[in-house]
Protein backbone atom coordinates (compact mmCIF):
# COMPACT_ATOMS: atom_id res chain seq x y z
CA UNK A 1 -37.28 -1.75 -3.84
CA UNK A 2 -33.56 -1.60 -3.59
CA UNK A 3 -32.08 -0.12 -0.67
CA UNK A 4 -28.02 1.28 -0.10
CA UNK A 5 -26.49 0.64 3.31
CA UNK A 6 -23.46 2.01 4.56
CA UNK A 7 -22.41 -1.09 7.06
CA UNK A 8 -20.97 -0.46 9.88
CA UNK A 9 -17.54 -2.21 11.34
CA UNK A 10 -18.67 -4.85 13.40
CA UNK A 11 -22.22 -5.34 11.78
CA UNK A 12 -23.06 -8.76 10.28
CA UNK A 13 -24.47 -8.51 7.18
CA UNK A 14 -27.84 -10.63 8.13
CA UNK A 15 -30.94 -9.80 10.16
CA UNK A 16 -29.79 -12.35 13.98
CA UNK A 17 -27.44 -11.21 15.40
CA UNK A 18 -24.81 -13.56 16.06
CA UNK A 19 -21.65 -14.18 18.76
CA UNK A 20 -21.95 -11.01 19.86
CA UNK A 21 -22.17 -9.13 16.78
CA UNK A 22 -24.25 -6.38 15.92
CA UNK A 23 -27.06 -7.26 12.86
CA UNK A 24 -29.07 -5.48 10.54
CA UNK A 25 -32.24 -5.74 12.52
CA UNK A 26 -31.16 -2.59 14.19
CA UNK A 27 -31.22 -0.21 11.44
CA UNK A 28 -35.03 0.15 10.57
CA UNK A 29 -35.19 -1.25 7.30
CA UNK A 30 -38.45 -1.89 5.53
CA UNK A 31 -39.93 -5.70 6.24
CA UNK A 32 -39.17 -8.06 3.25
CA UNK A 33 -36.07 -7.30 2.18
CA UNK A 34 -32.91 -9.52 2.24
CA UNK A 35 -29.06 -8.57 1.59
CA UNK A 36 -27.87 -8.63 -1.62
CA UNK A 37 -25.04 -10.02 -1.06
CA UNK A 38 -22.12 -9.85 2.31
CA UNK A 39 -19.26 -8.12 3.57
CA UNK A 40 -17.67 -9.28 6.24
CA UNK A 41 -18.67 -7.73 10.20
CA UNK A 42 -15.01 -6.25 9.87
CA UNK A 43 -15.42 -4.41 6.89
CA UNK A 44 -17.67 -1.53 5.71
CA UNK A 45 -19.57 -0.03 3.54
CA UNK A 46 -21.84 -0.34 0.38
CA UNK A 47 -24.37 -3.36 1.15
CA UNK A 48 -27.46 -3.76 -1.19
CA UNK A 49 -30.56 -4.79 0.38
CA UNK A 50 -33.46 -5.56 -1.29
CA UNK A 51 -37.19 -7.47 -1.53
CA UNK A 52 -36.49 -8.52 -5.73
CA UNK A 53 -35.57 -12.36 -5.27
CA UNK A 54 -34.23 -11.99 -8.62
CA UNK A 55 -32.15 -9.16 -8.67
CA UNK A 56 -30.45 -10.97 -5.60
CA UNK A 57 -30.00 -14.25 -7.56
CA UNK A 58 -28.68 -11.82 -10.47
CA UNK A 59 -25.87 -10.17 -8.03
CA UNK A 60 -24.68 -13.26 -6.32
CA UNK A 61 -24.23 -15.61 -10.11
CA UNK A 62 -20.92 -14.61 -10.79
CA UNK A 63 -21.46 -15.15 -14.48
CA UNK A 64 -22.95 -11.65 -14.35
CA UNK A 65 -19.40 -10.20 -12.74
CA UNK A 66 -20.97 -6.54 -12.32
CA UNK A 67 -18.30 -4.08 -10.52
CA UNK A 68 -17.54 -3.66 -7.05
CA UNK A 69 -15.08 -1.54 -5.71
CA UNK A 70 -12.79 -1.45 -2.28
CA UNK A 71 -10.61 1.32 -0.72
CA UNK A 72 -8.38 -0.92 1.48
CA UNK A 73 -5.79 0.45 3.87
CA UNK A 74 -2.98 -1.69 3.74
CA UNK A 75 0.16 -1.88 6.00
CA UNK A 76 3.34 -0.45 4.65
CA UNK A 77 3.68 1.37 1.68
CA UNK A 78 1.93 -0.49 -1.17
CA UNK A 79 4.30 -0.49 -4.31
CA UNK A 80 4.26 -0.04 -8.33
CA UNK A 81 5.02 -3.67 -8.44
CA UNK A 82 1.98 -4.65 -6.09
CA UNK A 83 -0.36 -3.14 -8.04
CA UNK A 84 0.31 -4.93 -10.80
CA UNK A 85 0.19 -7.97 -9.36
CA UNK A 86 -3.20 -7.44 -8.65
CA UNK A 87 -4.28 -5.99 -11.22
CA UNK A 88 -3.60 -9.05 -13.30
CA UNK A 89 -4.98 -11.75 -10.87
CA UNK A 90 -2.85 -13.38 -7.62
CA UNK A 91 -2.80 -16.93 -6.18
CA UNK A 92 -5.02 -16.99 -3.12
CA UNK A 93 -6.05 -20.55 -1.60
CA UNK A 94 -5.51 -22.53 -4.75
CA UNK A 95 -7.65 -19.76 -6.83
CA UNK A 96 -6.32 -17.58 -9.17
CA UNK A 97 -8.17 -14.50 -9.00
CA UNK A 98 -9.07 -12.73 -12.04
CA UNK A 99 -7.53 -9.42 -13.34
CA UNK A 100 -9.04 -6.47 -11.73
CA UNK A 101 -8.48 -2.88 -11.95
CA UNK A 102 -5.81 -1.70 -9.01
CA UNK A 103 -4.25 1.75 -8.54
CA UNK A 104 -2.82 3.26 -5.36
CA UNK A 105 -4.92 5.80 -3.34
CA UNK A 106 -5.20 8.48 -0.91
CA UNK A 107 -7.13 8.36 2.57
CA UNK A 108 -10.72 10.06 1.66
CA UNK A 109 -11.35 13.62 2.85
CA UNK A 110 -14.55 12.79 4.44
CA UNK A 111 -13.50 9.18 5.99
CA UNK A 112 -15.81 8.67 9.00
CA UNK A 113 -13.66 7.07 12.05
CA UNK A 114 -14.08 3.99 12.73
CA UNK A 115 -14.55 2.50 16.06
CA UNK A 116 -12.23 0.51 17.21
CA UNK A 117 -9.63 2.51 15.07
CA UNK A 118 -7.55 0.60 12.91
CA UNK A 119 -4.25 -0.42 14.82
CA UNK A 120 -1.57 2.16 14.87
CA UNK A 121 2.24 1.33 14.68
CA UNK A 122 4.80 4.35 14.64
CA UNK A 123 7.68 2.16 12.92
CA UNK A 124 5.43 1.11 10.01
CA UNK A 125 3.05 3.15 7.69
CA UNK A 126 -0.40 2.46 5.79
CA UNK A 127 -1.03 3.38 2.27
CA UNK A 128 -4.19 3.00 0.42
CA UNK A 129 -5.57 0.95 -2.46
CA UNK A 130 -8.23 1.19 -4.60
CA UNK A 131 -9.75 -2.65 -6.39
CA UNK A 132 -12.38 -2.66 -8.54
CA UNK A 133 -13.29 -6.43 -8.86
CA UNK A 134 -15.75 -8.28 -10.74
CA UNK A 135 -16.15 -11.27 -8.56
CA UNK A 136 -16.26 -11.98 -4.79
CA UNK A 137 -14.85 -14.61 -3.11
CA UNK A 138 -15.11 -14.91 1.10
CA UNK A 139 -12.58 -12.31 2.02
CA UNK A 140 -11.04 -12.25 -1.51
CA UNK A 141 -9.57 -8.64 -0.96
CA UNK A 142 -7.74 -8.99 2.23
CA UNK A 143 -6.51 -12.43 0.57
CA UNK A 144 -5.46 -10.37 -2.23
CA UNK A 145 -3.70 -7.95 -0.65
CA UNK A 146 -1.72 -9.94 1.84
CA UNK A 147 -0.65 -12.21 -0.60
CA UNK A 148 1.73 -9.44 -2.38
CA UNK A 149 2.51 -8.28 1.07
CA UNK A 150 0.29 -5.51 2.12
CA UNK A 151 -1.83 -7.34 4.84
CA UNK A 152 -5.41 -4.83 4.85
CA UNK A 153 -6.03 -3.39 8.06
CA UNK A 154 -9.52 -1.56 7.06
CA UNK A 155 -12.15 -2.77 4.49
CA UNK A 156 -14.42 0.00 2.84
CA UNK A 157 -16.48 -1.19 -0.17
CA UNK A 158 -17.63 2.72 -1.97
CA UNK A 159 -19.32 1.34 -5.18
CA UNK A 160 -21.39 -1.41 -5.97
CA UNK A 161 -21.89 -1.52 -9.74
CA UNK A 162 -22.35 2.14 -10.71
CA UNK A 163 -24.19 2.75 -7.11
CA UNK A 164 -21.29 5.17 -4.92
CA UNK A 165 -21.78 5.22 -1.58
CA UNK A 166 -21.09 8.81 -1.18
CA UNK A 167 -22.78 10.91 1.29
CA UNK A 168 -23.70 8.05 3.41
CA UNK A 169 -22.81 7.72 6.94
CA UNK A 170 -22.21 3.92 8.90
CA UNK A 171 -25.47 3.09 9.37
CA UNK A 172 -27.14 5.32 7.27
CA UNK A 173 -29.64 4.14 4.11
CA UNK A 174 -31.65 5.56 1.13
CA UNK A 175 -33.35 3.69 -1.29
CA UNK A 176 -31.92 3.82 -4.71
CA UNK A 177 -33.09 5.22 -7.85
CA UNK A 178 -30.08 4.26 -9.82
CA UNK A 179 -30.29 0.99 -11.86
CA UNK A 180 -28.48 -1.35 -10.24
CA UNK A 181 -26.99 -4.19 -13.32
């Protein structure tokens, strides 16, 4: 059984809940199954859940590398040059990352709020950027981002492998009939 999860901000991605954070105890899943992998309780989106031990050893060996992809909104207005930098790998904590696929974005139609909103400054805008990585180090995208100078301000992973999260609200779960690698 394999099971999509749009996380919410602010939910850790285990069953205890921990300093103060929500957990995923509180969203009804089926007993047995175990996150397939993490995002952080400040970012959102696509989380895999399931009760195949090794389908989760499978999606956390990077030598497998399957697809994951990020909208981030960043603060200013992300640039030409940016994007190239990413997309062929940055310096973050003594790691070069490897080349991904980066383009710039627009704010999704259907974007659910999120609560607390991101912060708002009048003298400086957001943009949007789209990463499509194959591996996933502890808060490798916001790394990523700040280090060519577009700090992220919100975190929403929409595809895990060839799994969208489309049509999913936070909090909200189906199982999946897609395969997943």
């Amino acid at each position: 059984m394999v099971i999509l999860f749009n996380k919410p901000f602010g939910v850790l991605s285990q069953f205890t809940p921990e300093a103060g954070h929500k957990a995923l105890d509180e969203f009804g899943f089926p007993a047995g199954v175990y996150a397939a992998g993490r995002l952080d309780h400040d970012s959102e989106g696509a989380l895999l859940l399931t009760d195949n031990g090794p389908l989760i050893k499978k999606l956390l060996d990077p030598k497998f590398g399957h697809p994951r992809t990020y909208l981030a909104q960043v603060e200013g207005q992300i640039t030409e040059e940016a994007i190239k930098k990413l997309s062929s790998g940055v310096e973050i904590k003594g790691y070069r990352t490897k080349p991904c696929i980066a383009e710039m974005a627009t704010e999704p139609e259907n974007l659910w709020p999120r609560t607390p909103p991101v912060r708002f400054r009048a003298n400086i805008p957001t943009s949007w950027v789209r990463l499509t990585l194959t591996e996933g180090k502890n808060r490798q995208v916001r790394h990523m981002t700040a280090a060519v100078g577009f700090p992220t301000l919100r975190l929403i992973r929409t595809k895990i492998g060839n799994i969208p999260l489309e049509g999913l609200q936070p909090g909200q779960w189906r199982f999946v009939q897609e395969k997943v690698i």
